[in-house]
PDB file of N, CA and C in Angstrom:
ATOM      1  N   UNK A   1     -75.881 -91.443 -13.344  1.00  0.00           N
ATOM      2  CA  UNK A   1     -75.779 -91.112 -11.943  1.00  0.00           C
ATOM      3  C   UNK A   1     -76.071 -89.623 -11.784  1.00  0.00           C
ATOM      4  N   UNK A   2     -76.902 -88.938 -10.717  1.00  0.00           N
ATOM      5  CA  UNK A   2     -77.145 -88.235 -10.295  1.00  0.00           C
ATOM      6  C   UNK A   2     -76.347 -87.263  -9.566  1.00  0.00           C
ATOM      7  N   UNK A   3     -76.104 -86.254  -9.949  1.00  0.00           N
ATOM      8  CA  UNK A   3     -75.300 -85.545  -8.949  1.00  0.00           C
ATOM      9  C   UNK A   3     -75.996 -84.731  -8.015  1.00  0.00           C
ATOM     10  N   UNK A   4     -75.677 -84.491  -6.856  1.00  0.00           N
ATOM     11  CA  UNK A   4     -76.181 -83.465  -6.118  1.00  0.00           C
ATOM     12  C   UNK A   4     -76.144 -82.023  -6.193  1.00  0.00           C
ATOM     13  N   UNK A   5     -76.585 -81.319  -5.815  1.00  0.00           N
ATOM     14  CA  UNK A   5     -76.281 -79.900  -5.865  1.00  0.00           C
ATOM     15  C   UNK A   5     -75.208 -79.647  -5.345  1.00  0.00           C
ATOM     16  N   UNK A   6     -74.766 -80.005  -4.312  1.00  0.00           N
ATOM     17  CA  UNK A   6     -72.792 -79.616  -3.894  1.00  0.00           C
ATOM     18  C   UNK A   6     -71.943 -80.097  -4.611  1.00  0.00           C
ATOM     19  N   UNK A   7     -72.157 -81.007  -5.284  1.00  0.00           N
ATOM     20  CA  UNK A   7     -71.389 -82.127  -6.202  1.00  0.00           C
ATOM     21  C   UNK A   7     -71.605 -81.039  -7.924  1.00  0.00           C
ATOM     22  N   UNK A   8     -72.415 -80.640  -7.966  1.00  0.00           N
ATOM     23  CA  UNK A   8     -72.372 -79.747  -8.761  1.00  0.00           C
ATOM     24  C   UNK A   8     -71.575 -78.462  -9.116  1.00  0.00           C
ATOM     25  N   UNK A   9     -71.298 -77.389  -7.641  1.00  0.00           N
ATOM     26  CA  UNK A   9     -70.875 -76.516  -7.414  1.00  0.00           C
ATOM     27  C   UNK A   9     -69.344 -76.552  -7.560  1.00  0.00           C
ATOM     28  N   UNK A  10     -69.201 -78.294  -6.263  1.00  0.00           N
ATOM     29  CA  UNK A  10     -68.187 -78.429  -6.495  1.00  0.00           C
ATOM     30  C   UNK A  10     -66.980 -78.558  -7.827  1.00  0.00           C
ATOM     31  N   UNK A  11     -67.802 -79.173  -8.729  1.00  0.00           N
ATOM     32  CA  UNK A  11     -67.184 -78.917 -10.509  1.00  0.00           C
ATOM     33  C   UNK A  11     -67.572 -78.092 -11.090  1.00  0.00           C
ATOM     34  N   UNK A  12     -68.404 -76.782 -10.571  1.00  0.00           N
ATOM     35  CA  UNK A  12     -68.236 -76.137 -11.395  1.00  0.00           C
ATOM     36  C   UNK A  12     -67.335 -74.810 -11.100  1.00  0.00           C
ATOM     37  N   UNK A  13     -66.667 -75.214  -9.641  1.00  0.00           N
ATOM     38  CA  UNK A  13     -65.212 -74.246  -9.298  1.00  0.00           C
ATOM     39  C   UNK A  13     -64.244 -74.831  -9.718  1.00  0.00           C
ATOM     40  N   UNK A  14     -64.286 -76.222 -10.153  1.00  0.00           N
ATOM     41  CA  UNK A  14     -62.786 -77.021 -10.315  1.00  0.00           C
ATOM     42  C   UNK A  14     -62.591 -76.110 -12.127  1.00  0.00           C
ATOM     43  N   UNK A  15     -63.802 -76.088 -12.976  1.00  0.00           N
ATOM     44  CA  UNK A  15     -63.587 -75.934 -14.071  1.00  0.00           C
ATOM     45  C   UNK A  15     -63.551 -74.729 -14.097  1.00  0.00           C
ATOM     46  N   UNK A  16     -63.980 -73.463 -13.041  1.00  0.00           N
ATOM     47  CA  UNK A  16     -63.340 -72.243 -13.164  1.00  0.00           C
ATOM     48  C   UNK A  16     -62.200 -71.867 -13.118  1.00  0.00           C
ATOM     49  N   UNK A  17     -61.572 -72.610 -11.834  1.00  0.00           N
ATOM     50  CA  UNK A  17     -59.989 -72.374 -11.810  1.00  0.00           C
ATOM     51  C   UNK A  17     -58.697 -73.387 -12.826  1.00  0.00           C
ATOM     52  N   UNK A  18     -59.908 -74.192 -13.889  1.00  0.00           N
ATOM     53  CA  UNK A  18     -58.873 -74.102 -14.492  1.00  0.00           C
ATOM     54  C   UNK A  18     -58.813 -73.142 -15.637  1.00  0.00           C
ATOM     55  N   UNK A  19     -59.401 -72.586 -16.188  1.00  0.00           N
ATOM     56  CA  UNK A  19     -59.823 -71.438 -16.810  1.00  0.00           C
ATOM     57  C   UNK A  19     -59.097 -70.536 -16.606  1.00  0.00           C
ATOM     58  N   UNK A  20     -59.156 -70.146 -15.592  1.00  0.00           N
ATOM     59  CA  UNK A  20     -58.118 -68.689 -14.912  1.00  0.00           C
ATOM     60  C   UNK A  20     -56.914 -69.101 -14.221  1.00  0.00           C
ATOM     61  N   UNK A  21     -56.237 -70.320 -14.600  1.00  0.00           N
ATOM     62  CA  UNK A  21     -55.122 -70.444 -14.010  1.00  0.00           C
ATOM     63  C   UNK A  21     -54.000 -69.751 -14.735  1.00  0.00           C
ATOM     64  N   UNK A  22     -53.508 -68.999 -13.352  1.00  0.00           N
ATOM     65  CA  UNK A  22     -52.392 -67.849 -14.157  1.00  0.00           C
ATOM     66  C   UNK A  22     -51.109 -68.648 -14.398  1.00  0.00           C
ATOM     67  N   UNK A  23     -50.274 -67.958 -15.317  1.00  0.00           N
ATOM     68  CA  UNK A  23     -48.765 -68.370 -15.455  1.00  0.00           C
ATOM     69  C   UNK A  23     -47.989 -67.972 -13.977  1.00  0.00           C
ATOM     70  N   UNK A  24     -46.768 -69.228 -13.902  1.00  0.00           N
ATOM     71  CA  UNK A  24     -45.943 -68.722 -12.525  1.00  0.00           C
ATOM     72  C   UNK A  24     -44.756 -68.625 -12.812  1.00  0.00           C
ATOM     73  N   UNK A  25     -43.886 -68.193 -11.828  1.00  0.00           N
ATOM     74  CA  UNK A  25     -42.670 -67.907 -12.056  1.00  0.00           C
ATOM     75  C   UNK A  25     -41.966 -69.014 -10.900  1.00  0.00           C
ATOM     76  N   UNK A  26     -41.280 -69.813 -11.371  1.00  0.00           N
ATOM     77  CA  UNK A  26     -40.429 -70.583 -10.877  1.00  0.00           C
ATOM     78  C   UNK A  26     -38.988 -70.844 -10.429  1.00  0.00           C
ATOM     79  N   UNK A  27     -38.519 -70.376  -9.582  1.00  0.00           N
ATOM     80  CA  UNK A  27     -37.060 -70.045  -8.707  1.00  0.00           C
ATOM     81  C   UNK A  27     -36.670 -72.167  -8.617  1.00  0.00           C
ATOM     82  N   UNK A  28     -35.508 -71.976  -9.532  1.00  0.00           N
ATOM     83  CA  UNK A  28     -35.082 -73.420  -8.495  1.00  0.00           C
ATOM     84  C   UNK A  28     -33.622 -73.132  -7.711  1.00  0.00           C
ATOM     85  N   UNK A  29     -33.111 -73.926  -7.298  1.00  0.00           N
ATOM     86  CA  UNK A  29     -32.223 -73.657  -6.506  1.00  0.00           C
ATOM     87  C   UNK A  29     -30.815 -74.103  -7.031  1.00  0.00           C
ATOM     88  N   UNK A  30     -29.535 -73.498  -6.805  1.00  0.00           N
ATOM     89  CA  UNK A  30     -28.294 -73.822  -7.531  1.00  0.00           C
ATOM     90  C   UNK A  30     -27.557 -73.529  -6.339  1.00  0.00           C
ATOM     91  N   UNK A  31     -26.488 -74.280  -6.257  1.00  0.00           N
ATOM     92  CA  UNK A  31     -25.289 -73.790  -5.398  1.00  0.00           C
ATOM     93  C   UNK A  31     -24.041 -72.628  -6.140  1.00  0.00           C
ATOM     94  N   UNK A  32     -25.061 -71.792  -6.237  1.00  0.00           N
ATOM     95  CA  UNK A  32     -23.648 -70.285  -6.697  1.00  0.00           C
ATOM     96  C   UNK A  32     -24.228 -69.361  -5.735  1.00  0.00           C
ATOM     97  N   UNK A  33     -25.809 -69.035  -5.720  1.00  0.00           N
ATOM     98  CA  UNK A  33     -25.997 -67.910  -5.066  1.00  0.00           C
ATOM     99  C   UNK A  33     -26.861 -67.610  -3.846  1.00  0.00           C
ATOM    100  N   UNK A  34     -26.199 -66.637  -3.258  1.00  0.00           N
ATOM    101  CA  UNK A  34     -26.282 -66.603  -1.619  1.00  0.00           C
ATOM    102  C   UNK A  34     -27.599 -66.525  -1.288  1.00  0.00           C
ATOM    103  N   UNK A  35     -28.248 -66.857  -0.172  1.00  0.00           N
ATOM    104  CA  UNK A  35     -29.360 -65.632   0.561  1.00  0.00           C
ATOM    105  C   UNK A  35     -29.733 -65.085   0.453  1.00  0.00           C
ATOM    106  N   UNK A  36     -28.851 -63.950   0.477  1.00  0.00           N
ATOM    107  CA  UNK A  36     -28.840 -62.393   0.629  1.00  0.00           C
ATOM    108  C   UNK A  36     -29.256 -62.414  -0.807  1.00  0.00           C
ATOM    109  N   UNK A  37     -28.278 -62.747  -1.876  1.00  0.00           N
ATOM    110  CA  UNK A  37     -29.054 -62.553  -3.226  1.00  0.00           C
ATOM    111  C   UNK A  37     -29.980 -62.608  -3.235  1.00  0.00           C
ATOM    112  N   UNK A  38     -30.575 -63.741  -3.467  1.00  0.00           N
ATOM    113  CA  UNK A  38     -31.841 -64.441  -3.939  1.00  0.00           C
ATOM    114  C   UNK A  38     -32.727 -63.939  -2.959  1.00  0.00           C
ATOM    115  N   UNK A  39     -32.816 -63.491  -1.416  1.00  0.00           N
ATOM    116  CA  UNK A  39     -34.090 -62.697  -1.023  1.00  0.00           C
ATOM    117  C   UNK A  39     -33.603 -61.294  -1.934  1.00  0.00           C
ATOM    118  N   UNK A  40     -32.187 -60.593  -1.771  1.00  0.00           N
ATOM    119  CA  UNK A  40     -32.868 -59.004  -2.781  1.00  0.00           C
ATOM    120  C   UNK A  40     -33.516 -58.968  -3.728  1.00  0.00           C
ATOM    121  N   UNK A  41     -32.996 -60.449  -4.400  1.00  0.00           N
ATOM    122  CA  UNK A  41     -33.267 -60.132  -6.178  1.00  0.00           C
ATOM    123  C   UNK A  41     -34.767 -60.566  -5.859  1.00  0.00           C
ATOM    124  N   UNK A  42     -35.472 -61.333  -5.039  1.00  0.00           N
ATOM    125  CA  UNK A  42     -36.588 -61.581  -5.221  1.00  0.00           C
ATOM    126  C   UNK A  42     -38.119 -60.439  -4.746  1.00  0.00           C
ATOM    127  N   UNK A  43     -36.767 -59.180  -3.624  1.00  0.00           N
ATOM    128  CA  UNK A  43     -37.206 -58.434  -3.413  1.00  0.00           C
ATOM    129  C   UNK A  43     -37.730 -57.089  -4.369  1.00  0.00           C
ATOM    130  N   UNK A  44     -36.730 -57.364  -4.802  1.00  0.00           N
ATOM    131  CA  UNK A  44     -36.257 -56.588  -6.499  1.00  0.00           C
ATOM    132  C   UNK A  44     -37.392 -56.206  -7.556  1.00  0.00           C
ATOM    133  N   UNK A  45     -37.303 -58.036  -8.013  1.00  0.00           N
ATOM    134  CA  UNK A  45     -38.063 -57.963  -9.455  1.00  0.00           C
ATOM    135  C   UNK A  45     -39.231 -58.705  -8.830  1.00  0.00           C
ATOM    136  N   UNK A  46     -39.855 -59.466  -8.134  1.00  0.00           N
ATOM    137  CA  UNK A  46     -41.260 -59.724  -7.127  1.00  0.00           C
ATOM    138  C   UNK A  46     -41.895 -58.803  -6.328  1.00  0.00           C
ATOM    139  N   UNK A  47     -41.519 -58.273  -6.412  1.00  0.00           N
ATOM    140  CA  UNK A  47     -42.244 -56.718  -4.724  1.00  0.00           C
ATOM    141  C   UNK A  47     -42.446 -57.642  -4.009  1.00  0.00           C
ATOM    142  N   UNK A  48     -41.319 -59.114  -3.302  1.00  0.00           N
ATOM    143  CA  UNK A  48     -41.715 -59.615  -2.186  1.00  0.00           C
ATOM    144  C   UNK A  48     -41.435 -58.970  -0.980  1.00  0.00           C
ATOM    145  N   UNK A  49     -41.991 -58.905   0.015  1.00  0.00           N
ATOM    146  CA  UNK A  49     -41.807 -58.708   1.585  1.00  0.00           C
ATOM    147  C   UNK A  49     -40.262 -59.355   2.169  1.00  0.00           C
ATOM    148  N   UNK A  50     -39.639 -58.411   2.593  1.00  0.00           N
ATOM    149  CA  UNK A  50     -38.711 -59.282   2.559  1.00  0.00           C
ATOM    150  C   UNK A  50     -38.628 -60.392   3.353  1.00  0.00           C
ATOM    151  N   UNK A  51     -39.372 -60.473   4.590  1.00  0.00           N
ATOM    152  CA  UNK A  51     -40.247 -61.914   4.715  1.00  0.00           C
ATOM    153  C   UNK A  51     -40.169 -62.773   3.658  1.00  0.00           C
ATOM    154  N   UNK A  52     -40.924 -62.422   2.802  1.00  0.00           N
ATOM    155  CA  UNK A  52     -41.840 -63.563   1.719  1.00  0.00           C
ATOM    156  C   UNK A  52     -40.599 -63.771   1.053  1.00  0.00           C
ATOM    157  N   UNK A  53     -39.630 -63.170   0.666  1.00  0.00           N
ATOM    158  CA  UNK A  53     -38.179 -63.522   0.161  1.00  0.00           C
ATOM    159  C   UNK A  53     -37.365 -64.419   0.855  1.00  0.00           C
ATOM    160  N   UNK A  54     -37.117 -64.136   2.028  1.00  0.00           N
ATOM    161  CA  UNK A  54     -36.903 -65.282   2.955  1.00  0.00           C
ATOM    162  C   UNK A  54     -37.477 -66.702   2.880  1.00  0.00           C
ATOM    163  N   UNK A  55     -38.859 -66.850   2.719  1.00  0.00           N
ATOM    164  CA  UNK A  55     -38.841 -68.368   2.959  1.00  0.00           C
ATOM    165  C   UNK A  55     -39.299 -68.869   1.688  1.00  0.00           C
ATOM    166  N   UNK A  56     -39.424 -68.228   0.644  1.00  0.00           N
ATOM    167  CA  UNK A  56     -39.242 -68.350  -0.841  1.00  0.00           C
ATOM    168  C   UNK A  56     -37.587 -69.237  -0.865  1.00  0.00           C
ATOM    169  N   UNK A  57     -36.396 -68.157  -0.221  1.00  0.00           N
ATOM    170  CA  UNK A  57     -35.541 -68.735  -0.813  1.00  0.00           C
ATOM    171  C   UNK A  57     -34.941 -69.949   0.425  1.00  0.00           C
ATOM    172  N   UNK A  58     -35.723 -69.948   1.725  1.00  0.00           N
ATOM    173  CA  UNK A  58     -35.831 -71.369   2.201  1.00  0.00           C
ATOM    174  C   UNK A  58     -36.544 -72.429   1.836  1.00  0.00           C
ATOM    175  N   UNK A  59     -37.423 -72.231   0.995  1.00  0.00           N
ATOM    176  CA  UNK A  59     -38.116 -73.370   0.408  1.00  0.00           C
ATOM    177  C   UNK A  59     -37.364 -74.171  -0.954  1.00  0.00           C
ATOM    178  N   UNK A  60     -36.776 -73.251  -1.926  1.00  0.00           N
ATOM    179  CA  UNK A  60     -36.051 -73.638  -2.729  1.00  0.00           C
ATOM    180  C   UNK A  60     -34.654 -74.316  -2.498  1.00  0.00           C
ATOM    181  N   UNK A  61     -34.172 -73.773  -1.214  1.00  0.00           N
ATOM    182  CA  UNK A  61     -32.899 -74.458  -0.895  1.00  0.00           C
ATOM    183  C   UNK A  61     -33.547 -75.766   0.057  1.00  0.00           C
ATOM    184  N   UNK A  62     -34.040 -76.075   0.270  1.00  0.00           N
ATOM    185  CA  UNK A  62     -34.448 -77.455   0.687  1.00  0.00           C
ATOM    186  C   UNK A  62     -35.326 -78.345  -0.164  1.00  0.00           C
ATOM    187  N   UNK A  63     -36.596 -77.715  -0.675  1.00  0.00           N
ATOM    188  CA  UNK A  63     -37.519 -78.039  -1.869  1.00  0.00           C
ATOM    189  C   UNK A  63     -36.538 -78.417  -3.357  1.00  0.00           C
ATOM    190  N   UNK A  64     -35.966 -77.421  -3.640  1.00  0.00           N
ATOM    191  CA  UNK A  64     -35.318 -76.922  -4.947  1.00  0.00           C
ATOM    192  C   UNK A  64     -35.811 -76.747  -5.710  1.00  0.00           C
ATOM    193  N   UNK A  65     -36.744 -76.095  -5.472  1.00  0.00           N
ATOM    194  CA  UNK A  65     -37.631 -74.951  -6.274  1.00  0.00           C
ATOM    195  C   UNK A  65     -39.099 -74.701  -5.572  1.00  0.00           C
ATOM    196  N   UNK A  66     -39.368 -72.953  -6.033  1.00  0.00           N
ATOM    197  CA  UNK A  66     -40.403 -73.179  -5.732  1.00  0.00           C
ATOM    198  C   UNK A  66     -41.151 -71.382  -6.284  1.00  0.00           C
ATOM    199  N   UNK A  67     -42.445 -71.328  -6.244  1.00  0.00           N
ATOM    200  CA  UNK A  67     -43.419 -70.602  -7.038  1.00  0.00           C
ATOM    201  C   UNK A  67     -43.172 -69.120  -6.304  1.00  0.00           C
ATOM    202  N   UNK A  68     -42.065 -67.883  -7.049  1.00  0.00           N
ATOM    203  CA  UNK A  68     -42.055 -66.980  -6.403  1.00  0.00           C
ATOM    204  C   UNK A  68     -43.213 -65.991  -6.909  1.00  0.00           C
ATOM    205  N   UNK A  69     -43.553 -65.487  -8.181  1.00  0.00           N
ATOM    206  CA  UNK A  69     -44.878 -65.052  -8.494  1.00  0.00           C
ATOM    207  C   UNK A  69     -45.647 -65.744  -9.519  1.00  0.00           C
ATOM    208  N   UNK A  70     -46.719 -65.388  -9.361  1.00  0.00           N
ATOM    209  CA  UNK A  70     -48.383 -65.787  -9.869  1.00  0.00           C
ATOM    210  C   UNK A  70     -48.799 -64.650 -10.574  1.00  0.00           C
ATOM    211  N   UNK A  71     -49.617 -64.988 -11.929  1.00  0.00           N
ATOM    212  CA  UNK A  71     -50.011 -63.691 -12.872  1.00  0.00           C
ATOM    213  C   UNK A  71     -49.957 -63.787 -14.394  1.00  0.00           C
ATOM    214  N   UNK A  72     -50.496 -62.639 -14.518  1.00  0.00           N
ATOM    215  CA  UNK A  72     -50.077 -62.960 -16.313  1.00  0.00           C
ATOM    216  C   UNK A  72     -48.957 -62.630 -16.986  1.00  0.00           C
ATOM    217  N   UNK A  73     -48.846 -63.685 -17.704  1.00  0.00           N
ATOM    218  CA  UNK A  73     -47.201 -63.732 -18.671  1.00  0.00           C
ATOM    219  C   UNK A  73     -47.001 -62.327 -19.078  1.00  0.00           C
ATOM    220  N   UNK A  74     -47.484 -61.470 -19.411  1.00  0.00           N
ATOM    221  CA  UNK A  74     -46.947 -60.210 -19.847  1.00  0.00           C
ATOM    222  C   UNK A  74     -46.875 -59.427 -18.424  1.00  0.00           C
ATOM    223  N   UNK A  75     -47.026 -59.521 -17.308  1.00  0.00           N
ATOM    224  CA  UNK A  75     -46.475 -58.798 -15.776  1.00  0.00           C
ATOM    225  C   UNK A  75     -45.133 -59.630 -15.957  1.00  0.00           C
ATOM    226  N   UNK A  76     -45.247 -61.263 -15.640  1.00  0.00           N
ATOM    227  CA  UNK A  76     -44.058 -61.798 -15.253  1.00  0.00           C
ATOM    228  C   UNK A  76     -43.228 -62.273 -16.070  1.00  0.00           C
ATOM    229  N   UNK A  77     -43.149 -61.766 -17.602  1.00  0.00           N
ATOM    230  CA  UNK A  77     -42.047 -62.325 -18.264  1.00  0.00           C
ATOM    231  C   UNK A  77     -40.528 -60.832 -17.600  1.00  0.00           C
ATOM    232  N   UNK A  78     -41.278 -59.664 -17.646  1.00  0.00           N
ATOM    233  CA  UNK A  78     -39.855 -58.968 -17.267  1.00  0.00           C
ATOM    234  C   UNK A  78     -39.287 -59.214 -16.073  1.00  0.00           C
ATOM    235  N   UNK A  79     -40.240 -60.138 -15.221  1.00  0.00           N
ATOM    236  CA  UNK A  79     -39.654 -60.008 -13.954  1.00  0.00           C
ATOM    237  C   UNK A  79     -38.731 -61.676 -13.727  1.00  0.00           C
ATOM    238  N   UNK A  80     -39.209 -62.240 -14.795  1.00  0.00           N
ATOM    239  CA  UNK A  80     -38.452 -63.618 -15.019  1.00  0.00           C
ATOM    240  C   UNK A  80     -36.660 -62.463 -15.189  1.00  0.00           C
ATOM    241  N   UNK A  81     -36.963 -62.347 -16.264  1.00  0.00           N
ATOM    242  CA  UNK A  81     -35.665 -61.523 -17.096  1.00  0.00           C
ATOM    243  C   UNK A  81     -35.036 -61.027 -15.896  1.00  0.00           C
ATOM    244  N   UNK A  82     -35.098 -60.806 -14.804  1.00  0.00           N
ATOM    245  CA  UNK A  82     -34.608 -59.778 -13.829  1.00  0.00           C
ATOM    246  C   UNK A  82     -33.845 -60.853 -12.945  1.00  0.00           C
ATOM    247  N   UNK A  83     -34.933 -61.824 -13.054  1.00  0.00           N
ATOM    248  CA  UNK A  83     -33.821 -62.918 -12.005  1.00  0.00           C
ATOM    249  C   UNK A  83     -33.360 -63.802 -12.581  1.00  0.00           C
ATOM    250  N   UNK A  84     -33.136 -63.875 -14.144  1.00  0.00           N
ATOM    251  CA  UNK A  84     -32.430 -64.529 -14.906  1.00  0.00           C
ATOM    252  C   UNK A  84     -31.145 -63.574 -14.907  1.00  0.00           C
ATOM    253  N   UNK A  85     -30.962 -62.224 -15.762  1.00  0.00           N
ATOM    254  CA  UNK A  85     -29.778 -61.248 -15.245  1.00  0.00           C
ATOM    255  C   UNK A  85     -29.132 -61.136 -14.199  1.00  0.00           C
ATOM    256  N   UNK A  86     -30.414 -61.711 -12.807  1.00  0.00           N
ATOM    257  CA  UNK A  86     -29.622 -61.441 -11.961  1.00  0.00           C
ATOM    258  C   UNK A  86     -28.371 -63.129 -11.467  1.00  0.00           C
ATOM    259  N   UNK A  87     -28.471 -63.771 -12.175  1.00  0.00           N
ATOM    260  CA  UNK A  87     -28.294 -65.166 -12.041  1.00  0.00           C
ATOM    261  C   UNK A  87     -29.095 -66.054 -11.560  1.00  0.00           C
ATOM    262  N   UNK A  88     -30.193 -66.238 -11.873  1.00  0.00           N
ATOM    263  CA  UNK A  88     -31.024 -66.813 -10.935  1.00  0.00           C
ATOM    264  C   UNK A  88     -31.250 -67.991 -11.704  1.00  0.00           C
ATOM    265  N   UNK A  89     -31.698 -69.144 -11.538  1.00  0.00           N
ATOM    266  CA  UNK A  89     -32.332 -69.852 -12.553  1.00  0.00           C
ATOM    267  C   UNK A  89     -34.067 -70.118 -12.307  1.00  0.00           C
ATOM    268  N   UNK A  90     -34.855 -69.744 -13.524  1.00  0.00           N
ATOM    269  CA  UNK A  90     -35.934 -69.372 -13.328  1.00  0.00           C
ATOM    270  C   UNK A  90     -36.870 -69.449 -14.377  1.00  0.00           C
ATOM    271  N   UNK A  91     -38.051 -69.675 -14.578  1.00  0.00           N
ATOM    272  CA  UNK A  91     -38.772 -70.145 -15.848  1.00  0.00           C
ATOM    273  C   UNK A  91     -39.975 -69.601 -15.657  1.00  0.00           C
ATOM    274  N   UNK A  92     -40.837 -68.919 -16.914  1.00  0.00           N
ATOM    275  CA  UNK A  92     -42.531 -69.127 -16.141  1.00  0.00           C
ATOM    276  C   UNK A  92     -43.233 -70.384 -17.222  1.00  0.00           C
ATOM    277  N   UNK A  93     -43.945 -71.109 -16.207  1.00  0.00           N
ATOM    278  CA  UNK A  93     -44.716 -72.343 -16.562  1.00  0.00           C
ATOM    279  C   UNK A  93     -46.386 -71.956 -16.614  1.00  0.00           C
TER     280      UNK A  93
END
């Protein structure tokens, strides 16, 4: 079978991004810690907005979990460590 030229392009972005798919950092959600925590600490060790901390940690308290940074394992392993210290529960995948 023949592929087309868009049909082409189209796989040959699917097989770029898997190539460059970065490691993430993963927030799930626990009943110990507040809000307020979990947006500072995400403000903290993420340089999130404190916006982007906000519905980070509304997505996890309804979701129960969810992708606070994107990047390479040597940026986000210290920043795992930061919201693990800080109590957080948190992994990069």
């Amino acid at each position: 079978m023949k592929m087309s030229g868009k049909e082409k392009i189209q796989e040959s972005v699917l097989l770029d991004e898997e190539v460059v798919k970065e490691n993430e950092i993963v927030l799930y959600n626990d009943d110990v810690n507040t809000f307020d925590h979990v947006i500072d600490t995400l403000i903290y060790a993420c340089d999130h907005t404190p916006e982007q901390a906000e519905q980070c940690s509304i997505i996890v308290h309804y979701k129960g979990k969810c992708t606070v940074k994107t990047g390479p394992y040597d940026d986000l392993k210290p920043r795992c460590s930061m919201l693990l210290k800080a109590g957080l529960s948190a992994e990069i995948i």
